[in-house]
Structure formats: C-alpha cells, structure tokens
Protein backbone atom coordinates (compact mmCIF):
# COMPACT_ATOMS: atom_id res chain seq x y z
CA UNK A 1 -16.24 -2.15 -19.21
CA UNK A 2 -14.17 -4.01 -21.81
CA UNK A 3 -13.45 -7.38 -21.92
CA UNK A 4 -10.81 -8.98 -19.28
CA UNK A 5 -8.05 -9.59 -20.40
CA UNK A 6 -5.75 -12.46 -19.42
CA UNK A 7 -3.46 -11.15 -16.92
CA UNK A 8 -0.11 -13.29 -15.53
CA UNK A 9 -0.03 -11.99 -12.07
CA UNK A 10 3.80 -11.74 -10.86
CA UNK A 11 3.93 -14.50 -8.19
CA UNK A 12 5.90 -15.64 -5.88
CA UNK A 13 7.91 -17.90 -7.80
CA UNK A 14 8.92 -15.12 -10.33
CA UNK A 15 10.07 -13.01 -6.84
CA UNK A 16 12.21 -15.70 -5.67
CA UNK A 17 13.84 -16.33 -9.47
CA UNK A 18 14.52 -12.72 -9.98
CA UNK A 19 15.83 -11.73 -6.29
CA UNK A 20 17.78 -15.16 -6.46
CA UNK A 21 21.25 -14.05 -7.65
CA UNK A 22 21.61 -10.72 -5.19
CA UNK A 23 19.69 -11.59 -1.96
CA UNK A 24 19.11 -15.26 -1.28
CA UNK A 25 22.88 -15.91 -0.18
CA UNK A 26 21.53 -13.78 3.14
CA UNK A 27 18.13 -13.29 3.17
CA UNK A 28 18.31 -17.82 3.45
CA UNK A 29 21.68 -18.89 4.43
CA UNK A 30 20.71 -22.15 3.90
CA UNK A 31 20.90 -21.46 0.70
CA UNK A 32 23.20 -23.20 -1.94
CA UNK A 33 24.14 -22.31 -5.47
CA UNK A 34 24.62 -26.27 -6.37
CA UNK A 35 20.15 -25.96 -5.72
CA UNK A 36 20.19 -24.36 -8.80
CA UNK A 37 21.87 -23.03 -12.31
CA UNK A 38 22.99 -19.66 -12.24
CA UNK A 39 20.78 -17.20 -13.04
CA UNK A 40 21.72 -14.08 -15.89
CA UNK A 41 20.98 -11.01 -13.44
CA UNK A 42 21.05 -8.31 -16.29
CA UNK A 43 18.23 -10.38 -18.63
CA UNK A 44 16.12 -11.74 -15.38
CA UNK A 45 16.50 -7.11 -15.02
CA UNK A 46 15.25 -6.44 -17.89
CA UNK A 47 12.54 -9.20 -18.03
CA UNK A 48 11.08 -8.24 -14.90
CA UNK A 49 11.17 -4.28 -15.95
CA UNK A 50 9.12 -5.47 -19.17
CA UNK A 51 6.58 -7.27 -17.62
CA UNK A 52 6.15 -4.47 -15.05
CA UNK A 53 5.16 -2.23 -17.60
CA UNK A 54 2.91 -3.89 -18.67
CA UNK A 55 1.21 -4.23 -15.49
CA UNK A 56 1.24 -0.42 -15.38
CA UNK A 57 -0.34 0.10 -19.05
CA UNK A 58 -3.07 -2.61 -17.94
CA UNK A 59 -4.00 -0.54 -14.98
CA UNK A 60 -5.50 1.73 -17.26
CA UNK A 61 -7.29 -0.97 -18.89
CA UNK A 62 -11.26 -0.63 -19.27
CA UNK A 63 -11.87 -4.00 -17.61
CA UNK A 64 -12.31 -3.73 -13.67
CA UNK A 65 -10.59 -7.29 -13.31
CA UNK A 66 -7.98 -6.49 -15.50
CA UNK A 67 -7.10 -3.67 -13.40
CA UNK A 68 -7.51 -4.96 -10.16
CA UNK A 69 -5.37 -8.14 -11.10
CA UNK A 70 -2.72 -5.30 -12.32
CA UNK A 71 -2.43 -3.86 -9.13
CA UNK A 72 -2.04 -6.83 -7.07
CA UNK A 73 0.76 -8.34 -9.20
CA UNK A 74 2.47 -4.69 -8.38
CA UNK A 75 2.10 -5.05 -5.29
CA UNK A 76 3.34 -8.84 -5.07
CA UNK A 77 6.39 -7.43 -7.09
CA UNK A 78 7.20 -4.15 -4.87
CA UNK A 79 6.89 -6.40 -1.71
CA UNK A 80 8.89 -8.78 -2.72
CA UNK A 81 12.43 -6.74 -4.59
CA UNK A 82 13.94 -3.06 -4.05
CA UNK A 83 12.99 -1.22 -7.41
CA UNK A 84 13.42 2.53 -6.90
CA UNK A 85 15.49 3.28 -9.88
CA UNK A 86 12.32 1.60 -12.32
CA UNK A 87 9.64 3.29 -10.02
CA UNK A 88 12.01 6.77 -9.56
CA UNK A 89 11.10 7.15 -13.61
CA UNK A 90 7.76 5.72 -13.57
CA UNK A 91 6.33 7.57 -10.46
CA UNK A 92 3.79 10.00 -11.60
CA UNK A 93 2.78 7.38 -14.16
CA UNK A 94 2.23 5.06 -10.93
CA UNK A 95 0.63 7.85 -8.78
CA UNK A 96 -2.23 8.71 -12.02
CA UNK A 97 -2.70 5.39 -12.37
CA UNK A 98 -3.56 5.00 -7.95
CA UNK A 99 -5.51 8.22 -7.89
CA UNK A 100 -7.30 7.03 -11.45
CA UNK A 101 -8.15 3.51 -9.45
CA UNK A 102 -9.15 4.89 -6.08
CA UNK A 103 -11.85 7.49 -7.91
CA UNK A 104 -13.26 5.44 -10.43
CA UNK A 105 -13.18 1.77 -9.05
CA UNK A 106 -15.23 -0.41 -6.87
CA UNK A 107 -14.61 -1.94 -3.33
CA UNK A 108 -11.72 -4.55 -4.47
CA UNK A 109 -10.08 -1.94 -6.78
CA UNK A 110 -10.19 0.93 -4.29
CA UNK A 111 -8.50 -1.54 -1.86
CA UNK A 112 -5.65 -3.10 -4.33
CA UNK A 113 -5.02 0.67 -4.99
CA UNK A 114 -4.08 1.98 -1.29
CA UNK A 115 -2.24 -0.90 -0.85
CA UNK A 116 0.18 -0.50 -3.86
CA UNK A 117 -0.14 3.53 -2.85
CA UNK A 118 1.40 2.19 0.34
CA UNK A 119 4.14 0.18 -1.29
CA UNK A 120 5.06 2.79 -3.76
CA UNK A 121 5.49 5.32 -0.40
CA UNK A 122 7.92 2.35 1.10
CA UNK A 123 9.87 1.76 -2.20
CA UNK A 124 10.52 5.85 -2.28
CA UNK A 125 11.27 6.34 1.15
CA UNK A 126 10.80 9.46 3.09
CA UNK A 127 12.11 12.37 0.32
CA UNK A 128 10.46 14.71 -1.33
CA UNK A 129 8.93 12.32 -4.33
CA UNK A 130 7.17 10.34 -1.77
CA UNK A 131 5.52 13.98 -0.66
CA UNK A 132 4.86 14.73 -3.84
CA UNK A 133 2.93 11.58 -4.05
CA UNK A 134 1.24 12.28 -0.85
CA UNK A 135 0.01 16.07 -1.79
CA UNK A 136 -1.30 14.12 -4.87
CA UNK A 137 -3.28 11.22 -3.13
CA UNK A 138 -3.44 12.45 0.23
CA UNK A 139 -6.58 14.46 0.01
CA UNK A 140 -8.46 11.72 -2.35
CA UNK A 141 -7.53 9.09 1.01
CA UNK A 142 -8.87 11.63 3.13
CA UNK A 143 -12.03 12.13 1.50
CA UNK A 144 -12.60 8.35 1.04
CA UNK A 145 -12.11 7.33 4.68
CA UNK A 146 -15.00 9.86 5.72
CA UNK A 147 -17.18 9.27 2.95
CA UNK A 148 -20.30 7.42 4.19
CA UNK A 149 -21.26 5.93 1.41
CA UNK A 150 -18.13 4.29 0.26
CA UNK A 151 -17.69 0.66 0.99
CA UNK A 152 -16.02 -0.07 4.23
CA UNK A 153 -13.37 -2.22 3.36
CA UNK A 154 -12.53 0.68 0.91
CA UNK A 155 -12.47 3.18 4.10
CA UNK A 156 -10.33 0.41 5.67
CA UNK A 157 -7.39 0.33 3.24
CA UNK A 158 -7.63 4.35 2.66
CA UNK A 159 -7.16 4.66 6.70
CA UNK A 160 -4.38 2.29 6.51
CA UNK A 161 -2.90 4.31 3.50
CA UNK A 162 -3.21 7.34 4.84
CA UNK A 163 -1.41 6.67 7.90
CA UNK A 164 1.35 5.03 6.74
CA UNK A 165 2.41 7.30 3.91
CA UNK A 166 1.71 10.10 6.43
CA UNK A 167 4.18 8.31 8.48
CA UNK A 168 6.77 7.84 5.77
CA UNK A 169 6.60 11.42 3.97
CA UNK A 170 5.39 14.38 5.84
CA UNK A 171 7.71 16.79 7.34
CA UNK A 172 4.67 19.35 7.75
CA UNK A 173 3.84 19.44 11.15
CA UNK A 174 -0.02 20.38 10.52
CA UNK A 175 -0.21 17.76 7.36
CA UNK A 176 0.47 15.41 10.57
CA UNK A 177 -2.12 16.94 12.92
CA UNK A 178 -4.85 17.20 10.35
CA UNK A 179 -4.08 13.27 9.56
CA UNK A 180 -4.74 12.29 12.52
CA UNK A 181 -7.40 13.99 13.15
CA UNK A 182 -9.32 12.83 10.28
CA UNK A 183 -8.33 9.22 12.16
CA UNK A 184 -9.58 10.22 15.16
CA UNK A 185 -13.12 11.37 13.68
CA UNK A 186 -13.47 7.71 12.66
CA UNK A 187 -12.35 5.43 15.64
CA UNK A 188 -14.21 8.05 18.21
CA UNK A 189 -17.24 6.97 17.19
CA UNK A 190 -16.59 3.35 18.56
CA UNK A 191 -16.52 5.53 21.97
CA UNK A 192 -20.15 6.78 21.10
CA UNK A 193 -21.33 3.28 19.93
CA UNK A 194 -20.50 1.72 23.07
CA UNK A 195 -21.75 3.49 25.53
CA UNK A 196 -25.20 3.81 23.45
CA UNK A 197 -24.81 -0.19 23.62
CA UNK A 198 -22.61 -0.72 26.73
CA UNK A 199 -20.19 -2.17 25.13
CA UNK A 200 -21.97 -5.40 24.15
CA UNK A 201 -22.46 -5.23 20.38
CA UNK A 202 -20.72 -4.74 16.87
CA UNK A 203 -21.25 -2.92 14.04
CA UNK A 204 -20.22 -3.39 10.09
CA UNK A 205 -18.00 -0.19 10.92
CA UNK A 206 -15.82 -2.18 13.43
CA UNK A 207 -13.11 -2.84 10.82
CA UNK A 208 -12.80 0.71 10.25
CA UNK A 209 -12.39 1.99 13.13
CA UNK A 210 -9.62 -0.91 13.95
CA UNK A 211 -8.06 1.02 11.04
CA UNK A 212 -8.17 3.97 11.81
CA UNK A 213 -6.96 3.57 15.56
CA UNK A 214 -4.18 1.85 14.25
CA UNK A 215 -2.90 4.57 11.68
CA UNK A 216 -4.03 7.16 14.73
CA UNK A 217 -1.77 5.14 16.89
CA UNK A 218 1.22 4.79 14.21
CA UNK A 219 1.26 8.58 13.82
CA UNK A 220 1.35 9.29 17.40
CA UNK A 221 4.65 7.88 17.90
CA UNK A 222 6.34 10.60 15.54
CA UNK A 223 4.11 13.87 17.29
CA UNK A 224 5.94 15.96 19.50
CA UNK A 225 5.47 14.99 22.98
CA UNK A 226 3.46 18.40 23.88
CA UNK A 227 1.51 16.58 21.13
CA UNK A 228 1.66 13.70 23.17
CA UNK A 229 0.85 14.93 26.26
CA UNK A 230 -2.85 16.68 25.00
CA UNK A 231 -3.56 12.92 22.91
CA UNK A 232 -3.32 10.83 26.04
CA UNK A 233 -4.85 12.93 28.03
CA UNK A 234 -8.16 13.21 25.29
CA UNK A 235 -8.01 9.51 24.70
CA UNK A 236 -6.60 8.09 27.84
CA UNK A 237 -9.62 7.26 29.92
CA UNK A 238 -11.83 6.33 26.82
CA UNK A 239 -9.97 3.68 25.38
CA UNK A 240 -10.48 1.56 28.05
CA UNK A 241 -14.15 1.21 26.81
CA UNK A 242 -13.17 -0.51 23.95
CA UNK A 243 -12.03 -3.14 25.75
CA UNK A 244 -15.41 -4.33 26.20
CA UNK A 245 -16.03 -4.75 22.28
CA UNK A 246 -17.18 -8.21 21.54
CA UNK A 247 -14.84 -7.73 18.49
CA UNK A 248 -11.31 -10.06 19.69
CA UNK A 249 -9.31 -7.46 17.27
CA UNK A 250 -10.72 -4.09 18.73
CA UNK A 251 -10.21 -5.65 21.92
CA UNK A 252 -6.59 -6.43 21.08
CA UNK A 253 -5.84 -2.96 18.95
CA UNK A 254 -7.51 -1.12 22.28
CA UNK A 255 -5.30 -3.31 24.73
CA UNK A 256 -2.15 -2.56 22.61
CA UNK A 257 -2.56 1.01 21.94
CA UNK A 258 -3.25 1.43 25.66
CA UNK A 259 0.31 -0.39 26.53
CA UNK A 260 1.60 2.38 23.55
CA UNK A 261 0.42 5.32 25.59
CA UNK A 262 1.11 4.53 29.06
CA UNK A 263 4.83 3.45 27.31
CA UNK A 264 4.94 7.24 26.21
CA UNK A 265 3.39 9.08 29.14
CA UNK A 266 6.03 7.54 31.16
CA UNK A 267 8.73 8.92 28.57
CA UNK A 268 7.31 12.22 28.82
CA UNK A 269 6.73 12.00 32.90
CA UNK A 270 8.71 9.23 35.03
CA UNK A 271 5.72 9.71 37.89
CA UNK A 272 2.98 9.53 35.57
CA UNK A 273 -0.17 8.99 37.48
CA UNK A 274 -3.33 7.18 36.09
CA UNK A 275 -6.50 7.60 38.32
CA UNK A 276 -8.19 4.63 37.36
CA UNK A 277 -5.26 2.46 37.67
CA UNK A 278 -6.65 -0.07 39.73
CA UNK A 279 -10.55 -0.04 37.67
CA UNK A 280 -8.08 -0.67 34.05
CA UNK A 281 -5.77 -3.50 35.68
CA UNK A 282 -9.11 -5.49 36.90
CA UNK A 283 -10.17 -5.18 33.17
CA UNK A 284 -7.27 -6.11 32.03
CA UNK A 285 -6.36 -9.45 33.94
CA UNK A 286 -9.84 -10.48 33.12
CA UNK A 287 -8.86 -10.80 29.87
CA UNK A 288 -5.41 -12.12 30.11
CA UNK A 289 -7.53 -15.10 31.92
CA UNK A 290 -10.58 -15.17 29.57
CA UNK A 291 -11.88 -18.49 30.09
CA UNK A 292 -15.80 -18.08 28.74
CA UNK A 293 -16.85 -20.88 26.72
CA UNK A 294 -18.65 -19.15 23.94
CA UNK A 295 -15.52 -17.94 22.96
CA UNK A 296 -13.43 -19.98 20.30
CA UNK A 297 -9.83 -21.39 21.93
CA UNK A 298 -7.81 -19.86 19.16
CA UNK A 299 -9.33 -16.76 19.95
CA UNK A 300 -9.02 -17.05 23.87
CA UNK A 301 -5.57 -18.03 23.88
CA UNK A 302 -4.55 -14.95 21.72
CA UNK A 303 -6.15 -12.81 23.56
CA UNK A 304 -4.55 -14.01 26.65
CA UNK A 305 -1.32 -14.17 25.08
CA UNK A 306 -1.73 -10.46 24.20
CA UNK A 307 -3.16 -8.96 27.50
CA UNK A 308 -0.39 -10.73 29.40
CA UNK A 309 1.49 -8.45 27.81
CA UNK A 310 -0.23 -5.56 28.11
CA UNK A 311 -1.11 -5.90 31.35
CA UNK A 312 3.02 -6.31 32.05
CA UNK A 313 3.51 -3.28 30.42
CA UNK A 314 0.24 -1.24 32.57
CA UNK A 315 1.39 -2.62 35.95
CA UNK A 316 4.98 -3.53 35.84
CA UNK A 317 6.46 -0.77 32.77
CA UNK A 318 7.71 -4.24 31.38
CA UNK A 319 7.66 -5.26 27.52
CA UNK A 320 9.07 -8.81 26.33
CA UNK A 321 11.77 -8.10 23.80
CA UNK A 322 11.33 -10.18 20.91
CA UNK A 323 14.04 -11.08 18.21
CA UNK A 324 13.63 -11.11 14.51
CA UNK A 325 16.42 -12.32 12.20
CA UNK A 326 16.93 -11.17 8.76
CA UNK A 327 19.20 -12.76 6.86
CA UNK A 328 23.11 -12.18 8.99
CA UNK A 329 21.50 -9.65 10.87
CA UNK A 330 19.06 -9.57 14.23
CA UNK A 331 16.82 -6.90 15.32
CA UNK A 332 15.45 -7.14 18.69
CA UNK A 333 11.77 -5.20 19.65
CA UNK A 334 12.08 -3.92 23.09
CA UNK A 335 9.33 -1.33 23.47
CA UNK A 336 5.74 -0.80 21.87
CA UNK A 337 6.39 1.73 19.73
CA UNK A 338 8.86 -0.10 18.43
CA UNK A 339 6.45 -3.25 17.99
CA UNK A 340 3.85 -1.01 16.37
CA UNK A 341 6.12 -0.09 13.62
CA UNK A 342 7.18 -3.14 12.72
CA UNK A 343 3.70 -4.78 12.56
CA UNK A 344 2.06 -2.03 10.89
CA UNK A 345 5.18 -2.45 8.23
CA UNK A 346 5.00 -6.30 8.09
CA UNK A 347 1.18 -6.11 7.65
CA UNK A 348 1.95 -4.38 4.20
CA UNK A 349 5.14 -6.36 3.17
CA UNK A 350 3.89 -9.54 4.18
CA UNK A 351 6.77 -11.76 3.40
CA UNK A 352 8.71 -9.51 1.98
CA UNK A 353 9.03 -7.44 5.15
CA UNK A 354 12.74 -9.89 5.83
CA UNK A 355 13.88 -8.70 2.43
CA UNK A 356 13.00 -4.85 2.96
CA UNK A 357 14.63 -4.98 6.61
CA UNK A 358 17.85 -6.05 4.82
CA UNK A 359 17.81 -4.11 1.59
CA UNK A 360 14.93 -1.10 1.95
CA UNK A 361 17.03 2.52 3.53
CA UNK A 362 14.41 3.45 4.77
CA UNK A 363 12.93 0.58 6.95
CA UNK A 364 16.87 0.53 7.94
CA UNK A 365 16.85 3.80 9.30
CA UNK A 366 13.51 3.38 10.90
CA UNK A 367 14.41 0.91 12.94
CA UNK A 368 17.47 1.99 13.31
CA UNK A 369 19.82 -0.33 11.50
CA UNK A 370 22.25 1.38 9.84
CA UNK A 371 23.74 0.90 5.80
CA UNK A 372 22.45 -2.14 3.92
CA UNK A 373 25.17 -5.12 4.98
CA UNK A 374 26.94 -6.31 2.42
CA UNK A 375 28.83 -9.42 2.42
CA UNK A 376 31.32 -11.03 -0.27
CA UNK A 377 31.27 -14.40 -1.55
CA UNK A 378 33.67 -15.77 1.10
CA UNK A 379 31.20 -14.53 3.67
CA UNK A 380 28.19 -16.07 1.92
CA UNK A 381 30.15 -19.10 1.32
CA UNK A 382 31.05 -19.70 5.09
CA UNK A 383 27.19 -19.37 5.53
CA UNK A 384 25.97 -22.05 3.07
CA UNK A 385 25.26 -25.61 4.44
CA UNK A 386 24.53 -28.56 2.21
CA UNK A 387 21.01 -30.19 1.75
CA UNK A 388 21.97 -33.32 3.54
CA UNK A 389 23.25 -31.19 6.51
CA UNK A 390 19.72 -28.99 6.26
CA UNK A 391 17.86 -32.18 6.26
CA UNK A 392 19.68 -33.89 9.53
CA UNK A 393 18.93 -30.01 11.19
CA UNK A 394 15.36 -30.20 10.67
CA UNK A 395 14.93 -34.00 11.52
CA UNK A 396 16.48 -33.10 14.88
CA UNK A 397 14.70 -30.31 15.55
CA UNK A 398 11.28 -32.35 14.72
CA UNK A 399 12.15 -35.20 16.80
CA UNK A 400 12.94 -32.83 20.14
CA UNK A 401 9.74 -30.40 19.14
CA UNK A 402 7.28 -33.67 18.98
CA UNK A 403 8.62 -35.10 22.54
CA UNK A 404 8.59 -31.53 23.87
CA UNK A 405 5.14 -31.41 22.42
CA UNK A 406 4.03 -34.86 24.15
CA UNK A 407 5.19 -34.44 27.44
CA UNK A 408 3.35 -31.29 27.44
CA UNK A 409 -0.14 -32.55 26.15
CA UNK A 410 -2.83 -33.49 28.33
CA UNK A 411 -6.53 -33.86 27.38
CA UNK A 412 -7.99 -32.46 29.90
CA UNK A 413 -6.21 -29.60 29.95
CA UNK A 414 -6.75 -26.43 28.36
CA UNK A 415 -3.02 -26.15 26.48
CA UNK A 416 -3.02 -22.35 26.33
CA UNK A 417 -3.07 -22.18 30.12
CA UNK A 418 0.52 -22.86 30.66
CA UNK A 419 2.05 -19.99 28.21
C-alpha cells in the first residue's frame, strides 16, 4: 500500500460544534447560549459536508490506515448528527466504498466497515434504499460470518451487521429466515462445544457466537409468532447450557435471551409450560448469588445484577421498567424485547443513541415515539438554567450521594450484596 496519509478524524468536539445550534437546547437543557457565541448553521453545513467527502474519497485510498481512520471518523460523524439528505446522494458511493473495505481489507478494516454499514442502514431508515444497500452487502456479510478463515473479530462485526440491517430493511419474509439461520449455524456450535467440554471451557470463537446469538435474538422479535413458536421450541431447552460458559458475557447474552423467549412464549400462550422449570430456576439463582472467589467482584456483581432479573422474569413474568430521558422527552423499557432493541441500538450509537432517539424517524417509530418534538425558543428558554444554578445542583447532589454512599459502606461487607 501507499503511504498514510494524515487523516483529521471527525471527533467529538467537531459533533458537539456542528449539532450545537439545532439540538443542544434539548438534547442538554442545561444548556445556555451565554456558554458560547453563536454559531453560523449554514457555513458549520457546509463545512462539515466538505470534510465528509473527503473522508469518503480517502476510503478509497491505497493506505490500509488511511482507510480505516476514514471509516471511523464516518462513523463518529453518522453517530453523532442526522445526515440523510448528504448520505441520500452519496449512498451507492458509501455502499462501494463498504463492500470495497469488507473484501479487500484486514481484521480492523473489515470491522470499521460493518460498523459504518450499520450506521448508514440507521441514517436511511427502513425504505427501499436501505434494501438496496442490503441486497448489495448482505450476501458479502453472509459469506464473511461463515468463512473459517476470516479473523474473528471480523465474523463478529459482520454478525452484528447483518442482523441489524436485516432488522432495519427487509420486508422479505425468507431474506429474514435465511438471516437467521446463517446466525443460528454460528452460535449452535457453542451447544456442541459444551457438551464435548461440559460446559467448563472457552474457545477464541466465544465472541462470535455472543454475536451471533445476539443478532439471532434481535431478529426473532420481528418473526411471526408461528415463527416463534418452532424457534423456542428448537432452542428452548439448549440455551440453558450456555449458562455454564465460563465466559461472564455468554453467560449474560444466554440468561437474557432466555428471559426474551419465555417473555414471547407467554405472548403467544398465557399457560405456557416449561418442563424443566424447576432444573433452569436452580441454575439460575445460583448465579444471581454467585459468590466464588476466583471470580472478579465487578464481574460477580453484574452478573448478579443481571440474573436477578432474569430470574424475575423466568419465575415471576416480571421485568423492571427502566427510564431513559432524551432531551424533553422519557421513554420507559418495560419488557425484554423492548430492552434488546434498545441495547443492540445503543451498542452502535454509543453516545449518540440520546440524539438519534430525539431526531432519527426511524428509532422514533421503533420504539414507538411518535414525530420528532419540536420546541420553539420560548420552550427552550423556560428549560435553560444558569451555570451558577447548575453548579449549586450538582454540589447538592454530591454532598447527599457521598453520605448516602458512607452510611452504606462497610469493609467487611461485600457492597454488591445489598442491590
């Protein structure tokens, strides 16, 4: 290859700067517009557009860093702002570029390309350009992901790719079933692998198969529920193998998914019956009161944490709600489907995934949340609070968090026990 060249990634900084003047009044409403001059929205536009072109030329560049750095300040940029008139003219230029990446490059550049294949799906939404790009880079994913010889983290992303731009485009009911099918040839051989090691070791191919489940598990919650019906009864009384992985995140994607599919056999049949009930509920309040000591603490107490949960949702057909804010807006998580979206989304969006909620049609209608809210000055203007006020806010709440904190702190005691 050629020579690197010296590539200004698009950061975070240049995110905030160029989202400043139409989103931080409610994606912060802390925010104040004495913080900082005003900012020309038209030429921060137009600057941003430029320098995104560029990115796109130098993913054709000969140099594999060059390239690679080119696709991760695209993805930093379509994580961060709503650009679907820029990528709606750009998108088979985009899609060459991914497909050119994903065949030629190595493990990092294979990677950096799914990812930005995933964010391109997100920015399009669910119409017929996004399938376009998915007839286009669909088969490529699919071929990666079983391909033996490819490097696993490069398997990894393609999985990950493939299910969520499967999730956002397809309307074709076998594109859907052949998807996850392809998933399932991958994470089914965790099944093999532990009972030819009962359960006790790991392999390289762990993170794959993590994947894969995942993406299996993402697409299951759009199948028709005859579709349903046949998956949970194929997968149902395996899974619970995988709890056994000495792997904390198999153990945890296992745990979850198995919450996920007793969540929708009860949807499809209120007297669902699971033989094993009483075998899977031992298994699972052993690990929602893990206390062996080889294991690390961080990793004990979220695994507790997590099988609490699940073990609620097995037993009792209970899920804790959790609330996320946005901006003006709240959006509360009351079931496991509806968890699995959102953190197979925010794992992709990162920080962005606050912005997207607010401003991205077709997270909105995901979950569920109707037309974009906008509000007018007065309304951002009622929401503002100065710096002093913001600085006497978060003193308080330090102060109260620190004696909460102290009066809850003992030595001796293992601190995760009492959550």
């Amino acid at each position: 290859g050629g020579q690197p060249r010296n590539v200004q990634p698009f950061s975070d900084e240049d995110a905030s700067i160029e989202t400043m003047s139409h989103c931080s009044g409610f994606s912060d409403p802390a925010s104040s517009t004495e913080d900082g001059p005003e900012v020309d929205e038209e030429a921060t536009q137009e600057d941003l557009e430029y320098r995104l072109k560029g990115f796109i030329d130098l993913t054709l560049d000969k140099s594999a860093k060059t390239r690679q750095a080119a696709l991760e300040s695209l993805k930093s940029a379509f994580s961060s702002k709503i650009l679907y008139e820029f990528i709606m003219e750009r998108r088979l230029t985009l899609t060459d570029s991914i497909e050119r990446c994903i065949k030629k490059g190595k493990s990092d550049e294979q990677c950096a390309a799914a990812g930005l294949a995933c964010l391109l799906c997100v920015q399009m939404g669910s119409g017929i350009e996004s399938e376009e790009i998915f007839k286009t880079l669909g088969p490529l994913l699919k071929k990666i992901v079983c391909d033996g010889t490819a490097s696993i983290q490069a398997r990894q992303a393609c999985a990950t790719c493939l299910g969520i731009c499967c999730f956002i485009v397809t309307d074709d009911i076998t594109e859907l079933y052949s998807t996850m099918e392809c998933l399932e040839n991958i994470f089914t051989k965790a099944y093999q692998r532990d009972r030819d090691t009962n359960g006790v070791s790991s392999t390289h191919n762990t993170v794959l198969h993590i994947s894969a489940l995942l993406a299996w598990t993402l697409l299951l919650t759009i199948c028709p529920m005859n579709e349903v019906k046949k998956k949970i009864e194929m997968h149902l009384h395996k899974l619970p193998s995988l709890l056994s992985c000495d792997d904390l995140n198999m153990r945890i994607a296992a745990g979850e998914t198995l919450a996920l599919l007793f969540e929708l056999a009860r949807e499809t049949d209120a007297d669902f019956f699971y033989e094993d009930m009483e075998l899977l509920t031992e298994k699972l309040r052993a690990l929602a009161t893990d206390g062996n000591k080889h294991r690390a603490k961080v990793d004990k107490r979220k695994q507790r944490s997590v099988f609490r949960d699940v073990l609620r949702a097995v037993e009792e057909r209970d899920f804790p709600t959790e609330m996320v804010k946005f901006g003006p807006e709240r959006m509360y998580i009351d079931c496991w489907v509806k968890k699995q979206t959102y953190d197979t989304f925010k794992e992709i969006l990162g920080s962005g995934m606050q912005y997207h909620l607010q401003s991205n049609d077709f997270l909105r209608n995901v979950f569920e949340l109707g037309p974009p809210v906008m509000l007018d000055a007065a309304a951002l203007k009622t929401m503002k609070i100065s710096r002093f006020e913001r600085h006497l806010y978060n003193s308080a709440a330090f102060k109260a968090r620190t004696k909460a904190r102290s009066k809850c702190r003992d030595k001796r005691a293992d601190v995760g026990e009492f959550f």
